[in-house]
Protein backbone atom coordinates (compact mmCIF):
# COMPACT_ATOMS: atom_id res chain seq x y z
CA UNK A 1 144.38 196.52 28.44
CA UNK A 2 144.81 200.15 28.64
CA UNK A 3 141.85 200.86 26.77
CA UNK A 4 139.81 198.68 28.92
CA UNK A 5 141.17 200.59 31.75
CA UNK A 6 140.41 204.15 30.24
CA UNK A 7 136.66 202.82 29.68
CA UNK A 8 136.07 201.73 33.05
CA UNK A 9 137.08 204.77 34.38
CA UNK A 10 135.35 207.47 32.15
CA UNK A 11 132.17 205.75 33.04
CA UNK A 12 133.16 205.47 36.90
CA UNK A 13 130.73 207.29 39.47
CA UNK A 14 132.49 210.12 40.84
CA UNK A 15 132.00 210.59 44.93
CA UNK A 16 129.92 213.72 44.62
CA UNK A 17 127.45 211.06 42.33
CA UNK A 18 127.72 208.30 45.03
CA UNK A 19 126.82 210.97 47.86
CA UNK A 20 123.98 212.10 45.99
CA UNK A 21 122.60 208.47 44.91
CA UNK A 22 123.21 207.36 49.08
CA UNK A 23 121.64 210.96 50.38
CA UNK A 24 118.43 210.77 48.46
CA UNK A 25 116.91 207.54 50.29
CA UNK A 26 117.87 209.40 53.18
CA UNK A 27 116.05 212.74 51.89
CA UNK A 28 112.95 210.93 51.09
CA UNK A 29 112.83 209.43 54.82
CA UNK A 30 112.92 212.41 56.60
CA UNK A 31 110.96 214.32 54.36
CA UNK A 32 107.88 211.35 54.97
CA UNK A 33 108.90 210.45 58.54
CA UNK A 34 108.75 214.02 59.42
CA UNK A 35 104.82 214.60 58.87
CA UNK A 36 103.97 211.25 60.02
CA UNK A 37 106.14 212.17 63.43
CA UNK A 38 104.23 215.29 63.45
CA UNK A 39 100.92 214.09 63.06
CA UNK A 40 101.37 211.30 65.76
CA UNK A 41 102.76 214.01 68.33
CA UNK A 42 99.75 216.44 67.70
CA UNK A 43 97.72 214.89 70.56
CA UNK A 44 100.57 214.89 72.80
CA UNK A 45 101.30 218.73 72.22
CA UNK A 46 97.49 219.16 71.96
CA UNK A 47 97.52 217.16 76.25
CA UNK A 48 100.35 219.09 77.46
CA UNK A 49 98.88 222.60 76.26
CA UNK A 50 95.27 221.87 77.16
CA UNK A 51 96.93 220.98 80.53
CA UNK A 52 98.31 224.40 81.41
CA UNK A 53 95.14 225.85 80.60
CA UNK A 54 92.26 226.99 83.66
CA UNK A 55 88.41 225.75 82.73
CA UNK A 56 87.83 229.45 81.43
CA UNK A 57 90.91 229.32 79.02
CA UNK A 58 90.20 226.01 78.16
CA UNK A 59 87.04 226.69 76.44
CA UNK A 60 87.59 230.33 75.30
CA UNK A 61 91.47 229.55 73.60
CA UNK A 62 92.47 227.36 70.67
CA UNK A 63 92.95 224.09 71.17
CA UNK A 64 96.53 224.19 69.72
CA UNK A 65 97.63 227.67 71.57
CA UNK A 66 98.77 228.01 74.86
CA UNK A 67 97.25 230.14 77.51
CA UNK A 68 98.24 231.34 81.21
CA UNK A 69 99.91 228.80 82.82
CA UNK A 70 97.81 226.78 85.29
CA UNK A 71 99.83 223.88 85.33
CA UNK A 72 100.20 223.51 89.61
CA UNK A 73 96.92 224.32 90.33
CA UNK A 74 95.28 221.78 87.99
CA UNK A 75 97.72 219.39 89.53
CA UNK A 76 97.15 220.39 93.32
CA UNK A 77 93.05 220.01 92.11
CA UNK A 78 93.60 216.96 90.93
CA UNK A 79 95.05 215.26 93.26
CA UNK A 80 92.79 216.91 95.89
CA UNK A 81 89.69 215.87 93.73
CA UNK A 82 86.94 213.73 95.49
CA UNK A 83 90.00 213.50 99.22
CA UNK A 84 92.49 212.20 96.35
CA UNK A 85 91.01 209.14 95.08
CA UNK A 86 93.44 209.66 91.27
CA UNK A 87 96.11 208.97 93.52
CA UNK A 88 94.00 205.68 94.07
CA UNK A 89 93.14 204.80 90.80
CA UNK A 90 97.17 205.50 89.70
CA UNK A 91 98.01 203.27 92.20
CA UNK A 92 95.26 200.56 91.10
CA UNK A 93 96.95 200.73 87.43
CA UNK A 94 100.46 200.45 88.21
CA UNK A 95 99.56 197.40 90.73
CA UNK A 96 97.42 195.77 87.58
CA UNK A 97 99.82 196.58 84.97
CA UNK A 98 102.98 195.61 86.75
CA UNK A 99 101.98 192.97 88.75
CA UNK A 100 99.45 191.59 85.48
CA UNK A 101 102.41 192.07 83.15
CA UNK A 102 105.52 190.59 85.67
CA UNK A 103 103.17 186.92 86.46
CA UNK A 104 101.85 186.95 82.17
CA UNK A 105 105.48 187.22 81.37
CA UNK A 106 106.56 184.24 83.84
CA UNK A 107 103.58 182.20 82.49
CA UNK A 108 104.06 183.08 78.73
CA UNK A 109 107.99 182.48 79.42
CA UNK A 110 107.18 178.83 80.87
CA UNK A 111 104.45 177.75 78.44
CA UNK A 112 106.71 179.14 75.26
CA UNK A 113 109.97 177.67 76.55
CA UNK A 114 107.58 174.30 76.83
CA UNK A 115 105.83 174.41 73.58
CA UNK A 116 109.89 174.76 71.95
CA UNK A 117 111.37 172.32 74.18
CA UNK A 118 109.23 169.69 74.81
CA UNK A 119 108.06 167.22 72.34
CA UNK A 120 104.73 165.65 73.58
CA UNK A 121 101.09 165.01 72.23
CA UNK A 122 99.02 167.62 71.14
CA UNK A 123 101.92 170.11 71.29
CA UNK A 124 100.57 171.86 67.56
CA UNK A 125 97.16 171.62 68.65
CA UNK A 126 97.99 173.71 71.58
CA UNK A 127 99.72 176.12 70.15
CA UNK A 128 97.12 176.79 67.24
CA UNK A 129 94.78 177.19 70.14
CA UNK A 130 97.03 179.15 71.68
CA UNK A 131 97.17 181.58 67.90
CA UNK A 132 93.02 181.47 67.92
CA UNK A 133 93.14 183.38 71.14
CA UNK A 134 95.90 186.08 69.58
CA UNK A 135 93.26 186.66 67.06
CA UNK A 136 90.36 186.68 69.37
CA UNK A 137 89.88 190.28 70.52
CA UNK A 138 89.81 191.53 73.90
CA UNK A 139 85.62 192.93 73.82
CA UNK A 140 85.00 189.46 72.59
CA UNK A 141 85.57 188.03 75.90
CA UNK A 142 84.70 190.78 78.19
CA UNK A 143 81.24 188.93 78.71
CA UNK A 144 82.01 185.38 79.13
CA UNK A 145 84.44 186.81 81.79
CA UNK A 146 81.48 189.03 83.68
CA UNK A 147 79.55 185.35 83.38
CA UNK A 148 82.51 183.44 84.75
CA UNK A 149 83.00 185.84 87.54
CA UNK A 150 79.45 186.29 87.95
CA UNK A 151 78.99 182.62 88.97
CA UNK A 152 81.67 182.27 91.50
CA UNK A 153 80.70 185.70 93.22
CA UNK A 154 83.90 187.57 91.94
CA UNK A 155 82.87 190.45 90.65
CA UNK A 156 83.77 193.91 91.84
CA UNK A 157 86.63 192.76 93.29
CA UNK A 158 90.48 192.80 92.69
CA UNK A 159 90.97 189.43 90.85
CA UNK A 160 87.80 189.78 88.34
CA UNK A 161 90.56 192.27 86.73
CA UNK A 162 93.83 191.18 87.89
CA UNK A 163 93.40 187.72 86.89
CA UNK A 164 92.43 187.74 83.47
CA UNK A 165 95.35 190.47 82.85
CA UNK A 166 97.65 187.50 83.62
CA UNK A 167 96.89 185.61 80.37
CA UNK A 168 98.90 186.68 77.26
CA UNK A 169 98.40 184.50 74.61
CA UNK A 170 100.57 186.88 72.46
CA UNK A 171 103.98 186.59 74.84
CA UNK A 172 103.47 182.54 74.56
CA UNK A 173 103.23 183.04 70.73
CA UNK A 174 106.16 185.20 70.70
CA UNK A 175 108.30 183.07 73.85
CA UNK A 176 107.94 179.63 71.68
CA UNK A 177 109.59 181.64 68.59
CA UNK A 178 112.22 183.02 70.37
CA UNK A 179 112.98 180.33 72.63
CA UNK A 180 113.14 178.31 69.94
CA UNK A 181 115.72 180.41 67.86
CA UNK A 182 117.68 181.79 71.04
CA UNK A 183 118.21 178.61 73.31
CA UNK A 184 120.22 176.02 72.00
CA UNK A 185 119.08 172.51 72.12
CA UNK A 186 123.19 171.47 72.75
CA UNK A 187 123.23 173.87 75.70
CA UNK A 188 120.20 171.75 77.16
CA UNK A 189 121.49 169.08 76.84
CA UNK A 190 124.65 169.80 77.98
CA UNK A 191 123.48 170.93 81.03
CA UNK A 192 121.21 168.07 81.54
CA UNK A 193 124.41 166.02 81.55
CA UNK A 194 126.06 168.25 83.86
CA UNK A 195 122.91 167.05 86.43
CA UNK A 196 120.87 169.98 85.97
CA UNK A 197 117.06 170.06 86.46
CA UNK A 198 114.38 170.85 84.06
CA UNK A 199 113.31 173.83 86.40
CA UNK A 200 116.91 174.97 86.96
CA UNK A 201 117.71 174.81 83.36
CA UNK A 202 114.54 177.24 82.24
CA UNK A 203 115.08 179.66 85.32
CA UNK A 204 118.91 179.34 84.87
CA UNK A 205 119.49 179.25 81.42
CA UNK A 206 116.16 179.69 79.16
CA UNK A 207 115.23 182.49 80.86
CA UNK A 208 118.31 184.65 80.59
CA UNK A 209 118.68 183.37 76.95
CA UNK A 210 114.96 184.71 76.11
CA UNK A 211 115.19 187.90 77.71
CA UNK A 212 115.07 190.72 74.98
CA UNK A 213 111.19 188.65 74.32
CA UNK A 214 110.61 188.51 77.54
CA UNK A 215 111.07 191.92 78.12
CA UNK A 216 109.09 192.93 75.06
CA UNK A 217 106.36 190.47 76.41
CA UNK A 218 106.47 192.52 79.81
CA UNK A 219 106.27 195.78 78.14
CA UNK A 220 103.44 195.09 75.54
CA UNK A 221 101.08 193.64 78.39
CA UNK A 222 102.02 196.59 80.43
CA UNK A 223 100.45 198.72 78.23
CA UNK A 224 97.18 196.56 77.30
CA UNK A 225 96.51 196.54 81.18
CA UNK A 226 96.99 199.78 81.80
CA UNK A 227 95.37 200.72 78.76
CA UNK A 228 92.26 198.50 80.03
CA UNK A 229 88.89 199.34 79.68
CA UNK A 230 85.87 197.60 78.65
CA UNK A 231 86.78 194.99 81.25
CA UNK A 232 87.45 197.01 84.68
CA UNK A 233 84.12 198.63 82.66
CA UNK A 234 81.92 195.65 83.20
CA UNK A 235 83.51 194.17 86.65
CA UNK A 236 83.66 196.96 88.70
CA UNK A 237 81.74 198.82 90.50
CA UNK A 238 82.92 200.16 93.53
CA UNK A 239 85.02 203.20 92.60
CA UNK A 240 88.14 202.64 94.86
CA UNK A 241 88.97 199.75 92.67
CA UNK A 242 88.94 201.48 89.60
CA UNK A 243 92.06 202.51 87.15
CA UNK A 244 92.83 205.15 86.06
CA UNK A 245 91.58 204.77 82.80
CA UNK A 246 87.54 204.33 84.45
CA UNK A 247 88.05 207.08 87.03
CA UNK A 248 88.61 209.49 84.44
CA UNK A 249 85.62 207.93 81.99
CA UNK A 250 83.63 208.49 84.82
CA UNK A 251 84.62 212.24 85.67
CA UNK A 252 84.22 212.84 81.82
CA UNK A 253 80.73 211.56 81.75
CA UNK A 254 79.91 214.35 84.71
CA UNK A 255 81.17 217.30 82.78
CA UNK A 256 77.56 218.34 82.02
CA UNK A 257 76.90 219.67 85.39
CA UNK A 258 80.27 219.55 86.97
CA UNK A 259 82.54 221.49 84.00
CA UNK A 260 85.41 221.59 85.96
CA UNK A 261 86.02 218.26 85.53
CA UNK A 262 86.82 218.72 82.42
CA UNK A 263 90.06 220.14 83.13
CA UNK A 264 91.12 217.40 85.68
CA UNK A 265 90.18 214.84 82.90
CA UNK A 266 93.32 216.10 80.97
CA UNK A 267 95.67 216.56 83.51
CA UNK A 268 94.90 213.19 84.58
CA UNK A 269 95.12 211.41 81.54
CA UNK A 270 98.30 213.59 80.92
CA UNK A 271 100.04 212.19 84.22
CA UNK A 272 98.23 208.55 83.40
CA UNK A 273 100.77 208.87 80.39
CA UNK A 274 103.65 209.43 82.45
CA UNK A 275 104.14 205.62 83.66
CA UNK A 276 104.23 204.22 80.35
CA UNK A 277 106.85 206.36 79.46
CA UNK A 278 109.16 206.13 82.30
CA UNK A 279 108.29 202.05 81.69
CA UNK A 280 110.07 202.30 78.18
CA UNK A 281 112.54 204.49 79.05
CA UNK A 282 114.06 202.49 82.09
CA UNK A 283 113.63 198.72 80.19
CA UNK A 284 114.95 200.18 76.40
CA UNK A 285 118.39 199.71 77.62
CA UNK A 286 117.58 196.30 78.50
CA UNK A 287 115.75 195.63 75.73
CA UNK A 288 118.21 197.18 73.40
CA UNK A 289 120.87 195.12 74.93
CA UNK A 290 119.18 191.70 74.98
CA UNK A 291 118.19 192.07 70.92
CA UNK A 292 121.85 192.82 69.59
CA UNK A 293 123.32 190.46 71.86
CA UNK A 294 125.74 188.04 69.52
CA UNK A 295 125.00 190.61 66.44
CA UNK A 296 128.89 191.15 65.96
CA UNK A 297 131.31 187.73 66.33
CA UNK A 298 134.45 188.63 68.15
């Protein structure tokens, strides 16, 4: 028995061993996560510099170096630019982004809550219709939209944009999976015997019970709306509907004779980044929240 013991411990890992063994994963992370970081934030520093910069610096400085600081007065030009129509088109996106993103999360909450719940005919076929259009990309149906709209007289106008940025095929995919993991088919029916409606049960219940992927479904279409751009491309016409993402396509495209626009290009799509951020900062909490929920039993 002693023996025994006197093996096991001569061949026992000493701490120092177990803190190197546990610190090298750890090493190896940062010292490829660190790079990678880098190399994503590059275009970010590269915005924010370039942003600073006047037209004159802009062209005779590196890229990468920053130059006299010019940051107000490209500001105060760009909002002054054309009697302030970016403040237009930044209003246009945050009205098609939130607004598109708040009514494709309601509908992808309702049809994916449906698809889990609900047991009638055809539900699979559905649904794998439903996948076909996650794999469908967006360009793909850019012109049977223009045709669509085209025949009903919609075009350059508000809903040949708005209303095809309420469809999310994506959040239903994603509201059926979690609905079907995160609400309880005992809690549905317990409330059903209680006297609760089918409508009261998904707005009361589901709803609150899917809300870390309903939040995720939010922010994702957020982003694909207000990063929209072949669409608003083909629709529009009339400037004062644009977003902010074809208002500064089309002041890019009039560099060659107006240069200065060049410089209220990147200020604007440095600001135009500024939403998205503030988006994910202000729902992380929630979002945070919502997907460790129940993680640790009491």
């Amino acid at each position: 028995m002693s023996v025994l013991t006197r093996t096991e411990g001569a061949h026992a890992p000493t701490p120092a061993r177990r803190f190197g063994a546990g610190r090298l994963p750890v090493v190896a992370a940062v010292a490829f996560m660190t790079p990678a970081a880098g190399y994503m934030l590059l275009p970010v520093y590269w915005l924010i510099v370039s942003s600073t910069k006047s037209q004159e610096d802009l062209v005779s400085t590196p890229g990468l170096l920053p130059a006299r600081w010019h940051l107000g007065d490209n500001l105060n030009a760009l909002f002054t630019q054309q009697d302030g129509v970016f403040t237009r088109w930044l209003l246009n996106s945050l009205f098609y982004a939130g607004a598109g993103a708040a009514l494709a999360t309601i509908l992808a909450a309702a049809a994916g809550y449906a698809l889990a719940k609900y047991e009638f005919a055809g539900r699979e076929a559905v649904f794998a219709v439903i996948l076909g259009g996650v794999l469908v990309p967006a360009t793909a149906l850019a012109l049977p939209l223009f045709l669509l709209f085209s025949g009903v007289g919609a075009t350059n106008t508000f809903w040949s944009v708005f209303l095809p940025s309420i469809v999310s095929p994506f959040g239903v995919y994603l509201s059926r999976i979690f609905a079907t993991a995160s609400v309880p088919d005992e809690v549905i029916e317990a409330a059903r015997i209680d006297g609760a409606g089918e409508i009261r049960i998904f707005r009361g219940i589901a709803l609150r019970m899917m809300s870390p992927a309903l939040v995720t479904v939010f922010l994702f279409q957020f982003v694909v709306i207000w990063n929209n751009f072949l669409l608003p491309l083909i629709m529009l016409q009339d400037d004062t509907l644009y977003p902010v993402t074809l208002g500064l396509y089309t002041w890019q495209s009039q560099t060659s004779r107006m240069p200065e626009l060049q410089t209220l290009t990147i200020v604007g799509a440095m600001v135009s980044v500024v939403p998205i951020v503030l988006t994910f900062l202000i729902l992380q909490r929630y979002w945070r929240a919502g997907l460790t929920a129940g993680a640790v039993k009491s």
